[in-house]
C-alpha atoms as a PDB file:
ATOM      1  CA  UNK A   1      22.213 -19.955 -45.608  1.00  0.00           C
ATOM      2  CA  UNK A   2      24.428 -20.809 -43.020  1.00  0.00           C
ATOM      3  CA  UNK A   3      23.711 -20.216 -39.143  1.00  0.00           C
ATOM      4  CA  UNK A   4      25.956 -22.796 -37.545  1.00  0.00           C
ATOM      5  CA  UNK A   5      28.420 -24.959 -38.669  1.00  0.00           C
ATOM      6  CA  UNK A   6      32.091 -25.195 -36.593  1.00  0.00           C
ATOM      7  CA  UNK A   7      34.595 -26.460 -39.004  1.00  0.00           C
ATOM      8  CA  UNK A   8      38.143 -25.638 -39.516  1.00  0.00           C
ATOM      9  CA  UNK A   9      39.999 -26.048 -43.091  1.00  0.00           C
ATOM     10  CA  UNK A  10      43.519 -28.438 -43.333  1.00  0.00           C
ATOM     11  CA  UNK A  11      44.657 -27.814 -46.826  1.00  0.00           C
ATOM     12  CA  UNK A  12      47.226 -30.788 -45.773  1.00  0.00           C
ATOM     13  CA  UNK A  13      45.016 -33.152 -45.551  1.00  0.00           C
ATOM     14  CA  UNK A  14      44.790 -34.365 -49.247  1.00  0.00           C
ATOM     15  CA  UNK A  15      43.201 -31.041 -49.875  1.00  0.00           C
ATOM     16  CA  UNK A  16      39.904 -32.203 -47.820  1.00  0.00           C
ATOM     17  CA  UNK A  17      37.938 -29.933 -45.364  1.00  0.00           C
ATOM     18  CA  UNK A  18      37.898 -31.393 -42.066  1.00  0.00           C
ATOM     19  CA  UNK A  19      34.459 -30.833 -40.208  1.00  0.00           C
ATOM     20  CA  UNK A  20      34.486 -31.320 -35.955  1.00  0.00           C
ATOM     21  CA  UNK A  21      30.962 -30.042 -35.993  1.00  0.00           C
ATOM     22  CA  UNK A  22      28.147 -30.104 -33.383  1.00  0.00           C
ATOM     23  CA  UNK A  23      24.564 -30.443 -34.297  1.00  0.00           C
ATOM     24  CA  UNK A  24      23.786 -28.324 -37.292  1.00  0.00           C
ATOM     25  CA  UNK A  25      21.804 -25.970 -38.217  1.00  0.00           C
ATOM     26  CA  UNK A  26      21.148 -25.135 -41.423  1.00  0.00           C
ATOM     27  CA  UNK A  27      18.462 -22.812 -43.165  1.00  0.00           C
ATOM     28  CA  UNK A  28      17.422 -23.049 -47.607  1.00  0.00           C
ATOM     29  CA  UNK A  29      14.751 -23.486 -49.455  1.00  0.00           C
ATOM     30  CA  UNK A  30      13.873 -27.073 -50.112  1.00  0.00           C
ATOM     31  CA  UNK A  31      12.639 -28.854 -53.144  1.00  0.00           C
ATOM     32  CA  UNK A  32       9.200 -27.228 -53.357  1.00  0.00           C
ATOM     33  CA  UNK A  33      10.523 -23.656 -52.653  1.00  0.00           C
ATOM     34  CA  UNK A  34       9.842 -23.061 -49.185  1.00  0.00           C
ATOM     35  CA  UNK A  35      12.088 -22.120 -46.509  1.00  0.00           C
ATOM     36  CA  UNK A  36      14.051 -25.069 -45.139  1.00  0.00           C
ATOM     37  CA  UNK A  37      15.873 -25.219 -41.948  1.00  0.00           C
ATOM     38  CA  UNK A  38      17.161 -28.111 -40.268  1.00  0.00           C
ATOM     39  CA  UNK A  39      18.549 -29.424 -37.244  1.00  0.00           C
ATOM     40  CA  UNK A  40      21.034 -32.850 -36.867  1.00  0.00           C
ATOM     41  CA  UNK A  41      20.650 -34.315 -33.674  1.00  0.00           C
ATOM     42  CA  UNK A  42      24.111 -36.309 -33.996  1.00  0.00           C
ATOM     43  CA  UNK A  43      27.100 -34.393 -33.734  1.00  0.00           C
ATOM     44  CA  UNK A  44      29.264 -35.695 -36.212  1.00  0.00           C
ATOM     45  CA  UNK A  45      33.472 -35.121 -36.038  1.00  0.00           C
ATOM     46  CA  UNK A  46      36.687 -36.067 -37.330  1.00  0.00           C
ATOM     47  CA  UNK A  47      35.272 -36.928 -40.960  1.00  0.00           C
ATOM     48  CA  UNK A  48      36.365 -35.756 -44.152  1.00  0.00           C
ATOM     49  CA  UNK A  49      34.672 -33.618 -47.119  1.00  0.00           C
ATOM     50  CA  UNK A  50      36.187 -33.473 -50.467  1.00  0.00           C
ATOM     51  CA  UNK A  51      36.532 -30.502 -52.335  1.00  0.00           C
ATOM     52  CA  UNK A  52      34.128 -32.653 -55.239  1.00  0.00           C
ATOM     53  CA  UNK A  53      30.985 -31.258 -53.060  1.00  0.00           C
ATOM     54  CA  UNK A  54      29.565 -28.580 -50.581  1.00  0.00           C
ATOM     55  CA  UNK A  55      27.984 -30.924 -48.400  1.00  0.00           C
ATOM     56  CA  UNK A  56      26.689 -27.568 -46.190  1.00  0.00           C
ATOM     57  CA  UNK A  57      24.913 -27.450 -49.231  1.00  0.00           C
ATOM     58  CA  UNK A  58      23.702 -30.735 -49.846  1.00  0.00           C
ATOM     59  CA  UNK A  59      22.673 -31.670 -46.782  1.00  0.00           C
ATOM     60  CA  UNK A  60      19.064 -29.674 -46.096  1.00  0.00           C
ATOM     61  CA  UNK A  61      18.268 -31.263 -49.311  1.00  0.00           C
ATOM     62  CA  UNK A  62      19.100 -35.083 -47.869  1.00  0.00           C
ATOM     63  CA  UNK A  63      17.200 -34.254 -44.515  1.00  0.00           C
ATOM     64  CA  UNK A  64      14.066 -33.516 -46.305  1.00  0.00           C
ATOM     65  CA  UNK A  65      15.036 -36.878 -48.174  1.00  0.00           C
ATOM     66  CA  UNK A  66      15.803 -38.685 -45.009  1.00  0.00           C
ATOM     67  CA  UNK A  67      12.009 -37.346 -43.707  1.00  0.00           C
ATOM     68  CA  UNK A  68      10.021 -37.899 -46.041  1.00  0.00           C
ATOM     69  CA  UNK A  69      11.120 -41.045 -46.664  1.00  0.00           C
ATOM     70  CA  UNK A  70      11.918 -42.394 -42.975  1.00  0.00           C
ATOM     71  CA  UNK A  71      15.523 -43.104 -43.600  1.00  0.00           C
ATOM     72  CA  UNK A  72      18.433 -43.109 -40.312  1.00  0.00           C
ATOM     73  CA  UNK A  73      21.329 -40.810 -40.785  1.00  0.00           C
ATOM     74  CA  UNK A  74      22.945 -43.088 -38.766  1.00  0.00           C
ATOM     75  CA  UNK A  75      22.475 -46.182 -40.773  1.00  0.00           C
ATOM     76  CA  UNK A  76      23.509 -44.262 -43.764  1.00  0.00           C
ATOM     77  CA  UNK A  77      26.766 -43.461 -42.585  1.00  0.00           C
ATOM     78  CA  UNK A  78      27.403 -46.594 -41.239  1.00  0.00           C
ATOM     79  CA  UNK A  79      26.938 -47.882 -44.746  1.00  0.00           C
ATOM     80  CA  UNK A  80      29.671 -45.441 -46.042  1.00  0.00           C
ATOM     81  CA  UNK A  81      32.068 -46.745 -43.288  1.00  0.00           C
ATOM     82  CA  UNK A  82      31.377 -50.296 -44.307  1.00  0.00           C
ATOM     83  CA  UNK A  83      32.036 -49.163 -48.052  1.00  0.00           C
ATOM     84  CA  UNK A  84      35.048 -47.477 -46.597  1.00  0.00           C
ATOM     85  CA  UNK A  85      36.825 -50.016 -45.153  1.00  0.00           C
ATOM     86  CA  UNK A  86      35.967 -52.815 -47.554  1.00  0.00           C
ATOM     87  CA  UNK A  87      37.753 -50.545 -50.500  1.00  0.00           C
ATOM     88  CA  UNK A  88      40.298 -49.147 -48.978  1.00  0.00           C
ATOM     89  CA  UNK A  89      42.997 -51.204 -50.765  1.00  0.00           C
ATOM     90  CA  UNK A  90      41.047 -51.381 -54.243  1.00  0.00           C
ATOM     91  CA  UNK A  91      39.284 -47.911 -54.628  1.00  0.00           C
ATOM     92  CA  UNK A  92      39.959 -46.133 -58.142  1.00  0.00           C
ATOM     93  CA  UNK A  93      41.423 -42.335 -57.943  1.00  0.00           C
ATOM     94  CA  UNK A  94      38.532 -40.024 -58.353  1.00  0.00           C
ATOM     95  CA  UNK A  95      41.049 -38.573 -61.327  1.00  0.00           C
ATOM     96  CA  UNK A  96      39.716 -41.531 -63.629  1.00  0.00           C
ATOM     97  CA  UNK A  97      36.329 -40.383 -63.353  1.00  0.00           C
ATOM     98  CA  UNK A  98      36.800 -37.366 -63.708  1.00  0.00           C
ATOM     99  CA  UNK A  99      39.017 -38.753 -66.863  1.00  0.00           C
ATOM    100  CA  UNK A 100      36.540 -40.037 -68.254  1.00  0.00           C
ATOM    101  CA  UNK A 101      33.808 -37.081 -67.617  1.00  0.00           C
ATOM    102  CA  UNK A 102      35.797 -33.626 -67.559  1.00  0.00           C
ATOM    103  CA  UNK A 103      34.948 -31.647 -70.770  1.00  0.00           C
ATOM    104  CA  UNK A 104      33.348 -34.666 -72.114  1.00  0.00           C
ATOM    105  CA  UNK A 105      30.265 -35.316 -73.852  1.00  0.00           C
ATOM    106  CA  UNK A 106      28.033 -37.632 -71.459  1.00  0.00           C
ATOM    107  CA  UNK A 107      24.978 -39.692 -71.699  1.00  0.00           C
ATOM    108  CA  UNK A 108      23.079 -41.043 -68.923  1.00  0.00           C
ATOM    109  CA  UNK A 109      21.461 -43.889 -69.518  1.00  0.00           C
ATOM    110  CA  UNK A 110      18.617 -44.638 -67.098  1.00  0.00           C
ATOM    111  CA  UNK A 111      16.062 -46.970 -66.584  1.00  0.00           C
ATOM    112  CA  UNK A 112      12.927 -46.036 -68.021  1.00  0.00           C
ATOM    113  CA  UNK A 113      10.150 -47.124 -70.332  1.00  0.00           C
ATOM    114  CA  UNK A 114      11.773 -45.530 -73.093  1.00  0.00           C
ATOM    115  CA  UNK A 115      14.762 -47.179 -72.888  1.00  0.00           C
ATOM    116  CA  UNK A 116      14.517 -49.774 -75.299  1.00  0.00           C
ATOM    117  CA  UNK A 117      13.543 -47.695 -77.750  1.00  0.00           C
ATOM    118  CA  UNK A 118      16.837 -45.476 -77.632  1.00  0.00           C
ATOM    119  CA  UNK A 119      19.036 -47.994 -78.137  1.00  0.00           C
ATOM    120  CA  UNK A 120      19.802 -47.480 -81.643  1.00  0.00           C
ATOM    121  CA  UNK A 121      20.675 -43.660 -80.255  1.00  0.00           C
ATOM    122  CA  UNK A 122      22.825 -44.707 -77.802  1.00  0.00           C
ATOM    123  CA  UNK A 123      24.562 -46.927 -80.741  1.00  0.00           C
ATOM    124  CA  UNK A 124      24.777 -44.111 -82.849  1.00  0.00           C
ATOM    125  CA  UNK A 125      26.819 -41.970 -80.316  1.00  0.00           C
ATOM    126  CA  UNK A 126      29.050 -44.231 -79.077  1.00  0.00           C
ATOM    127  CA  UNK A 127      32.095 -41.393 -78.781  1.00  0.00           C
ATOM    128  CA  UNK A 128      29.843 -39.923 -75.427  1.00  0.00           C
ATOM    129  CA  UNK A 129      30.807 -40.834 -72.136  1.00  0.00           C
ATOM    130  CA  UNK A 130      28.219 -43.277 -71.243  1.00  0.00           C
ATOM    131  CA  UNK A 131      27.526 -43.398 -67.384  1.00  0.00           C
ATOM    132  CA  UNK A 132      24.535 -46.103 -66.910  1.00  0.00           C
ATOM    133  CA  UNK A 133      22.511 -46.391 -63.998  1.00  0.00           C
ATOM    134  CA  UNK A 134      21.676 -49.707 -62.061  1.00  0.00           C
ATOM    135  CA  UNK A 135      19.333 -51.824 -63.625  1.00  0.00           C
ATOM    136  CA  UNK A 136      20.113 -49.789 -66.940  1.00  0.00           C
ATOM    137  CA  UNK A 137      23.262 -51.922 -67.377  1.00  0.00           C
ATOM    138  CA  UNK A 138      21.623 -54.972 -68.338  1.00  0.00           C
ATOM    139  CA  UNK A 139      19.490 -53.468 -70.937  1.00  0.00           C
ATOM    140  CA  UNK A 140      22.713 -52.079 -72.539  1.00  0.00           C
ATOM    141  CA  UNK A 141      24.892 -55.257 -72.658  1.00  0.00           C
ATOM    142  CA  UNK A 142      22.200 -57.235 -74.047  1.00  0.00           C
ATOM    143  CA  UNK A 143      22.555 -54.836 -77.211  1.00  0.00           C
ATOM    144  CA  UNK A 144      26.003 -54.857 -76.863  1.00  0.00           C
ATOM    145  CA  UNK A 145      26.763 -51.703 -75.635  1.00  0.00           C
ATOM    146  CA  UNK A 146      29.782 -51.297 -73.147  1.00  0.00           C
ATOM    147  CA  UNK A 147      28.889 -49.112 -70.307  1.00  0.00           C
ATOM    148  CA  UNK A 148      31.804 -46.426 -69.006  1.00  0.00           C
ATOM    149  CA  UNK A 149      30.798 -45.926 -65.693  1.00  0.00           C
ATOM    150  CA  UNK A 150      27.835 -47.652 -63.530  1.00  0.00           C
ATOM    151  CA  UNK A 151      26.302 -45.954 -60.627  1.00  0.00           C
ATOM    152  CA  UNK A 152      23.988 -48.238 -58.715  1.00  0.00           C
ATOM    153  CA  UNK A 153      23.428 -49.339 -55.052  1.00  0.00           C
ATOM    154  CA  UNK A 154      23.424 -52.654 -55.963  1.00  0.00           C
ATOM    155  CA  UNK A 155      19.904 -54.184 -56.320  1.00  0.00           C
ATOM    156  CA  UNK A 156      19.615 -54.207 -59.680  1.00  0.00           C
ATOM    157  CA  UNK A 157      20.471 -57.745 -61.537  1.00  0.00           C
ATOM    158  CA  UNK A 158      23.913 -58.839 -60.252  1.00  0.00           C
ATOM    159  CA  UNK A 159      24.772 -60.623 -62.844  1.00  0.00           C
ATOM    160  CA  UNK A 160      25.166 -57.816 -65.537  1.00  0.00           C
ATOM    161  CA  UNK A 161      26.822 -55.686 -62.649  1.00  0.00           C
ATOM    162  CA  UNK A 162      29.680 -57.948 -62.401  1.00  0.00           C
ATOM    163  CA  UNK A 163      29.758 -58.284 -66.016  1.00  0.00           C
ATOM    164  CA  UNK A 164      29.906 -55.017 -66.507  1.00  0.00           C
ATOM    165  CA  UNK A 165      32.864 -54.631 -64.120  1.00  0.00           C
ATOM    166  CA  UNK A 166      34.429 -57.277 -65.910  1.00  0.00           C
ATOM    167  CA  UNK A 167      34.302 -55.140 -69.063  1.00  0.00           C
ATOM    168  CA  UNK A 168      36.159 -52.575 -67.530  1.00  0.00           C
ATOM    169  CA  UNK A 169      33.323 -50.301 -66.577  1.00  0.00           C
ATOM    170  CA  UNK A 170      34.148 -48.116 -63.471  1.00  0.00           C
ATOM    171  CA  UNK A 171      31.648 -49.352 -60.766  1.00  0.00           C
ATOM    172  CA  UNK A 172      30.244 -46.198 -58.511  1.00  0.00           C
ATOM    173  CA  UNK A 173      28.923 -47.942 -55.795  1.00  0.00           C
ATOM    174  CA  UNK A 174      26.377 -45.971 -53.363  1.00  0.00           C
ATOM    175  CA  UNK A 175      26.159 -46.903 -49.745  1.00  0.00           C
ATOM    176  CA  UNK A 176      23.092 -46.688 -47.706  1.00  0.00           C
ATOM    177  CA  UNK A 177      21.206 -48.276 -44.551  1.00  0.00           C
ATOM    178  CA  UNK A 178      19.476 -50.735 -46.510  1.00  0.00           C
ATOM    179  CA  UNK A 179      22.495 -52.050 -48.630  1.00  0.00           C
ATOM    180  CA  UNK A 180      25.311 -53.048 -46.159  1.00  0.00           C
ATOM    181  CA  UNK A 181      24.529 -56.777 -46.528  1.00  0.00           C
ATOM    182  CA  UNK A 182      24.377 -56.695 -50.480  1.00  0.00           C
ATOM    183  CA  UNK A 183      27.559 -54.577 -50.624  1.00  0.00           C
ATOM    184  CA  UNK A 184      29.301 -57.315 -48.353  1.00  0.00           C
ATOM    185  CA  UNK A 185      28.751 -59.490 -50.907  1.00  0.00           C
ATOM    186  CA  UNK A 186      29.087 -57.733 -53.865  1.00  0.00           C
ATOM    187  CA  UNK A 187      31.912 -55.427 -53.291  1.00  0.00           C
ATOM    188  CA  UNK A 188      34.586 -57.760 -52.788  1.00  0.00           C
ATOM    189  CA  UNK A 189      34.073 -59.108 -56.504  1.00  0.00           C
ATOM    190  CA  UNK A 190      34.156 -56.228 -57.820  1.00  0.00           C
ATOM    191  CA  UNK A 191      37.254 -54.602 -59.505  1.00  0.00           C
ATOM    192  CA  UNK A 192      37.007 -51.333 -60.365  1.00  0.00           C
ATOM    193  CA  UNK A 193      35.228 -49.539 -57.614  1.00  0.00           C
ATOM    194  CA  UNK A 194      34.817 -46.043 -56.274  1.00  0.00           C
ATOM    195  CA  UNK A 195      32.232 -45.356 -53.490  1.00  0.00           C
ATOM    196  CA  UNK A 196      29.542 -42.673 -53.041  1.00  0.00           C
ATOM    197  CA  UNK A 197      27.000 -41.590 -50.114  1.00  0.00           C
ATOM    198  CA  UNK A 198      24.390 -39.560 -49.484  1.00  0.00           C
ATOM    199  CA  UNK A 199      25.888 -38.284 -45.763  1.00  0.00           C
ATOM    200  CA  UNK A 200      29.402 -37.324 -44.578  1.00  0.00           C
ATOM    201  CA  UNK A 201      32.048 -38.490 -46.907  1.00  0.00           C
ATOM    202  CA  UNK A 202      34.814 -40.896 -45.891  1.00  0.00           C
ATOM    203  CA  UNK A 203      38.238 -42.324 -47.351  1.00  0.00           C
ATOM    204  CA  UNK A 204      37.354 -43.544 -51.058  1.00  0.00           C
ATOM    205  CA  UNK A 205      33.278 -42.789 -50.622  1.00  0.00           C
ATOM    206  CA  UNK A 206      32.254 -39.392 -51.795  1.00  0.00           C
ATOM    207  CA  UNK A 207      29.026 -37.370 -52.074  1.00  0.00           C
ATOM    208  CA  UNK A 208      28.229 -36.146 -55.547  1.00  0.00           C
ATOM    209  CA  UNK A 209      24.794 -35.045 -54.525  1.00  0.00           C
ATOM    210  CA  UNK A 210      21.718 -37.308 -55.803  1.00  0.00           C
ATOM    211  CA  UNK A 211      19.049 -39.521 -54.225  1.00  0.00           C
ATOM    212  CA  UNK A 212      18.165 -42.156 -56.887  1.00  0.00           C
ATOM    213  CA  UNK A 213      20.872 -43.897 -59.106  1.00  0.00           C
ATOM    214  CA  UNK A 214      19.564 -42.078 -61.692  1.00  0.00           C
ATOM    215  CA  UNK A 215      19.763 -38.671 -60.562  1.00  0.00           C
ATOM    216  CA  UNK A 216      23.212 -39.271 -58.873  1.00  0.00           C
ATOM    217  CA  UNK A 217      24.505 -40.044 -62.109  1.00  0.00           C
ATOM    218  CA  UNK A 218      23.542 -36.025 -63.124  1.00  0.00           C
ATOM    219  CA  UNK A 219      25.201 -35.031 -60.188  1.00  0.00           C
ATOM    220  CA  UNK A 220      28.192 -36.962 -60.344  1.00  0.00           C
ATOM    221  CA  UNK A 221      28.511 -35.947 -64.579  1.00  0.00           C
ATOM    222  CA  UNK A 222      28.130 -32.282 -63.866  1.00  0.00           C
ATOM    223  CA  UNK A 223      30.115 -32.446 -60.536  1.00  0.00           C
ATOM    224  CA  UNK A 224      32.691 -34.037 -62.268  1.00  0.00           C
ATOM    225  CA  UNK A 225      33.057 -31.322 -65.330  1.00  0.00           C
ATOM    226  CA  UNK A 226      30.543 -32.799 -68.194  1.00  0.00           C
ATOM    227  CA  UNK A 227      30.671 -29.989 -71.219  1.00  0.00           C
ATOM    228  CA  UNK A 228      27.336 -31.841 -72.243  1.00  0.00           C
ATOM    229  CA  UNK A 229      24.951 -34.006 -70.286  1.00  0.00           C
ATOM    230  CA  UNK A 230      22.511 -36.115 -72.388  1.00  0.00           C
ATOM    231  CA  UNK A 231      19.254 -37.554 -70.385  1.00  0.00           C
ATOM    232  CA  UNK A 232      17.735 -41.540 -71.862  1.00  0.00           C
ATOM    233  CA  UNK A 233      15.957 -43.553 -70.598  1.00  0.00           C
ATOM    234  CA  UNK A 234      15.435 -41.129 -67.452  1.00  0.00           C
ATOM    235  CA  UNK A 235      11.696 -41.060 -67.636  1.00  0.00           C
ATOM    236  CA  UNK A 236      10.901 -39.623 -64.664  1.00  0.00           C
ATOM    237  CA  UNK A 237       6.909 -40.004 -64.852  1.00  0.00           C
ATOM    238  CA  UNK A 238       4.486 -42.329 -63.450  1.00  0.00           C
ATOM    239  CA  UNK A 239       5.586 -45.491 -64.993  1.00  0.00           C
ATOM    240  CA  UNK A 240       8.442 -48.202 -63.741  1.00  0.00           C
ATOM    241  CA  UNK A 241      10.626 -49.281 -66.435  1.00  0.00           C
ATOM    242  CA  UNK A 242      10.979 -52.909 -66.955  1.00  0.00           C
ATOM    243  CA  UNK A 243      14.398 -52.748 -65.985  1.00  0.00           C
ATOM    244  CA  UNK A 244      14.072 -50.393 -63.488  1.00  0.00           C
ATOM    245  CA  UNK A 245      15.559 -52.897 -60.808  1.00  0.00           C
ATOM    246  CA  UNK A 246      15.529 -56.632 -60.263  1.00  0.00           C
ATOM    247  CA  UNK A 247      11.842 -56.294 -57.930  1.00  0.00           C
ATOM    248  CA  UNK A 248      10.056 -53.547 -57.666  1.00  0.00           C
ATOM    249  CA  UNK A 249       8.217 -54.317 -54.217  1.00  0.00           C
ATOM    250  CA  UNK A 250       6.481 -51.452 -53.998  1.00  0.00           C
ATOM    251  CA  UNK A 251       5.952 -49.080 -57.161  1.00  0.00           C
ATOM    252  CA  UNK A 252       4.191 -46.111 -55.285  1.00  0.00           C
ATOM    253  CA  UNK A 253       7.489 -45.634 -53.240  1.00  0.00           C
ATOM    254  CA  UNK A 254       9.022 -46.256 -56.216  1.00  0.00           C
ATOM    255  CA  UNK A 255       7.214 -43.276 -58.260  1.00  0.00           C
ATOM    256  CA  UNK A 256       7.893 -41.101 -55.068  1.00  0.00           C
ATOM    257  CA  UNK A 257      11.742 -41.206 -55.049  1.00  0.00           C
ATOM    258  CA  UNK A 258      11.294 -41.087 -59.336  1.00  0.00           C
ATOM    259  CA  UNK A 259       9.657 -37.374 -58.073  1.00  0.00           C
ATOM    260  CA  UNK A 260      12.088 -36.174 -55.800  1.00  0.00           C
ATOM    261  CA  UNK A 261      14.676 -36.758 -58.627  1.00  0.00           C
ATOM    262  CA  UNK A 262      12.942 -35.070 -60.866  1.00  0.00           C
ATOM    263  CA  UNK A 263      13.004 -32.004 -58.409  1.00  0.00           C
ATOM    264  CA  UNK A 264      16.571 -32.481 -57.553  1.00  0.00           C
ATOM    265  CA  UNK A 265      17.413 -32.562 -61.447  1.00  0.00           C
ATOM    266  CA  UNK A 266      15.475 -29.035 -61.730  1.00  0.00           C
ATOM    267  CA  UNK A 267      17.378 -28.019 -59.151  1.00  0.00           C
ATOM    268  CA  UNK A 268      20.536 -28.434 -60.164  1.00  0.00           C
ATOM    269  CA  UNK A 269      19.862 -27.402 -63.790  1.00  0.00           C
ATOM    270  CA  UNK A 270      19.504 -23.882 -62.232  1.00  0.00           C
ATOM    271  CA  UNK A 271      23.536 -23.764 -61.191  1.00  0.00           C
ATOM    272  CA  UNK A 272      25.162 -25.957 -63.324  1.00  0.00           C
ATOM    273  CA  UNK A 273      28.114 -25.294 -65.765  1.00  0.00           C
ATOM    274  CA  UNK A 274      26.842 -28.289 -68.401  1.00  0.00           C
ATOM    275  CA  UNK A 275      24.557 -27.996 -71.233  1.00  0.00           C
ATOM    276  CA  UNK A 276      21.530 -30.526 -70.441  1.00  0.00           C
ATOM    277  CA  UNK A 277      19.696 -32.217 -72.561  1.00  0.00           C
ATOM    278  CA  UNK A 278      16.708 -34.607 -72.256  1.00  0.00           C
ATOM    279  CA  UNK A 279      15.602 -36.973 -74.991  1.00  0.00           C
ATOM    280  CA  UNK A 280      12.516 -37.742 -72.878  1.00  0.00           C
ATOM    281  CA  UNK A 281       8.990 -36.591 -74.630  1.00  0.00           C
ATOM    282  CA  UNK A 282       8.365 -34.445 -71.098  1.00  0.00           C
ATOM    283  CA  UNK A 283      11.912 -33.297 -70.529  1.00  0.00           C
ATOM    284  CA  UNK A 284      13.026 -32.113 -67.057  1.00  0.00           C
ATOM    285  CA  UNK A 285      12.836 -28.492 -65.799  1.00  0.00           C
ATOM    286  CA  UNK A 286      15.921 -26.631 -66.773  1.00  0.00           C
ATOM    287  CA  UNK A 287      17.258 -29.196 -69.749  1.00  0.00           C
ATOM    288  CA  UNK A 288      16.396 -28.721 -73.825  1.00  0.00           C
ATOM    289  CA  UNK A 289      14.370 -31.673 -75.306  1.00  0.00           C
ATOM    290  CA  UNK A 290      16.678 -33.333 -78.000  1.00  0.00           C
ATOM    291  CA  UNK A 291      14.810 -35.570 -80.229  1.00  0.00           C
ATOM    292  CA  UNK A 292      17.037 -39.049 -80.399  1.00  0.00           C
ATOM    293  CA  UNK A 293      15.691 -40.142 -83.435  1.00  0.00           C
ATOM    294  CA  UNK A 294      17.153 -37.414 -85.455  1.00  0.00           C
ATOM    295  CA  UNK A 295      20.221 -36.665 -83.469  1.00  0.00           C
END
């Protein structure tokens, strides 16, 4: 897979891999099954990649991302070394996620149309590990459900993010090119915060793998050691849940990403050491449907 990629290993370091790499080159098959190779044309050096992900791995995956959808490697890591530096002093150990998610029984709790009507199910198994993605959050406090762990990049409604925080939830916060001026505002209320990215890792932000909120939530479960990983609400189809996010500008962009994490979530249910489930009528490639109404 590999054809260049300088690195040396310092086992000192907090038991992180430190990268000094030039451009890399890297060769897999991408999302559709075709060959993939890729070029960066940034060299990138003296940052640090935690053992919780092979970002060699990762990354031909987030350059098709990055293509398709016209985003700036650059931009995205600035992001992460904004996220950095503003949680530096307040970030959570990654050993309370991974707490919370080891061995565990976990339910991710999207945003889609089915949502509302899997409440009850979600009340009914309220021993699971509930990680809840973005705009997900606000449909679960209003039926009084207390989230574990959020993941979100911020633009869903603010209000039930801090509240959610407030409650205690663990607050993933993903960094990206777009999101540096809502994170500026949002990040310094917030109490109980670890960061994540999509590029090279940094001090307190980490790549679990994952595009959407959603799907990062998968990654970060079944990174993290999930025995069990239970799909709601992730209706990953042609229709925008209500509380998908607070605007939906544009919902044909908004059904593309909804694809590629379908694809990634196929992907990743072909290596992964948790049992996946999917409570959605069309369940995802790789994960057993589970009827919620009888479970």
């Amino acid at each position: 897979m590999l054809e260049s990629y300088n690195c040396y290993r310092n086992d000192e370091l907090f038991g992180f891999h430190r990268f000094v790499s030039p451009p890399l080159t890297l060769t897999r098959k991408n999302l559709y099954g075709q060959t993939f190779k890729s070029t960066s044309k940034q060299p990138i050096s003296n940052l640090f990649i935690t053992l919780t992900v092979e970002f060699i791995e990762w990354f031909p995956y987030y350059q098709e991302i990055r293509e398709q959808f016209g985003y700036s490697t650059e931009r995205d890591q600035e992001a992460a070394k904004v996220l950095s530096n503003m949680t530096r002093r307040k970030a959570l150990d990654l050993k309370v996620l991974r707490k919370k998610i080891h061995g565990k029984k976990v339910m991710v709790i999207g945003a889609g149309v089915n949502l509302e009507a899997s409440i009850s199910y979600i009340k009914k198994n309220r021993n699971c590990t509930k990680i809840v993605a973005n705009g997900a959050v606000q449909a679960v406090l209003e039926h009084r459900i207390k989230p574990d762990i959020v993941v979100t990049d911020l633009d869903g409604n603010q209000l039930f993010l801090k509240k959610a925080d407030k409650l205690g939830a663990v607050m993933v916060v993903h960094a990206h090119g777009d999101n540096i001026p809502v994170m500026n505002k949002i990040v310094p209320k917030l109490r109980h915060v670890i960061g994540s990215t999509q590029v090279m890792p940094l001090n307190n932000v980490y790549n679990f793998g994952g595009f959407t909120d959603g799907d990062r939530s998968v990654f970060l479960a079944e990174e993290l050691g999930a025995s069990q990983i239970i799909l709601v609400g992730m209706d990953l189809g042609n229709e925008i849940g209500k509380y998908s996010k607070d605007t939906v500008r544009d919902s044909e962009l908004k059904k593309a990403k909804m694809k590629v994490a379908k694809k990634l979530l196929a992907m990743l249910a072909g290596r992964t050491r948790s049992e996946l489930f999917d409570t959605s009528i069309k369940p995802i490639r790789g994960f057993a449907y589970l009827e919620a109404a009888s479970s």
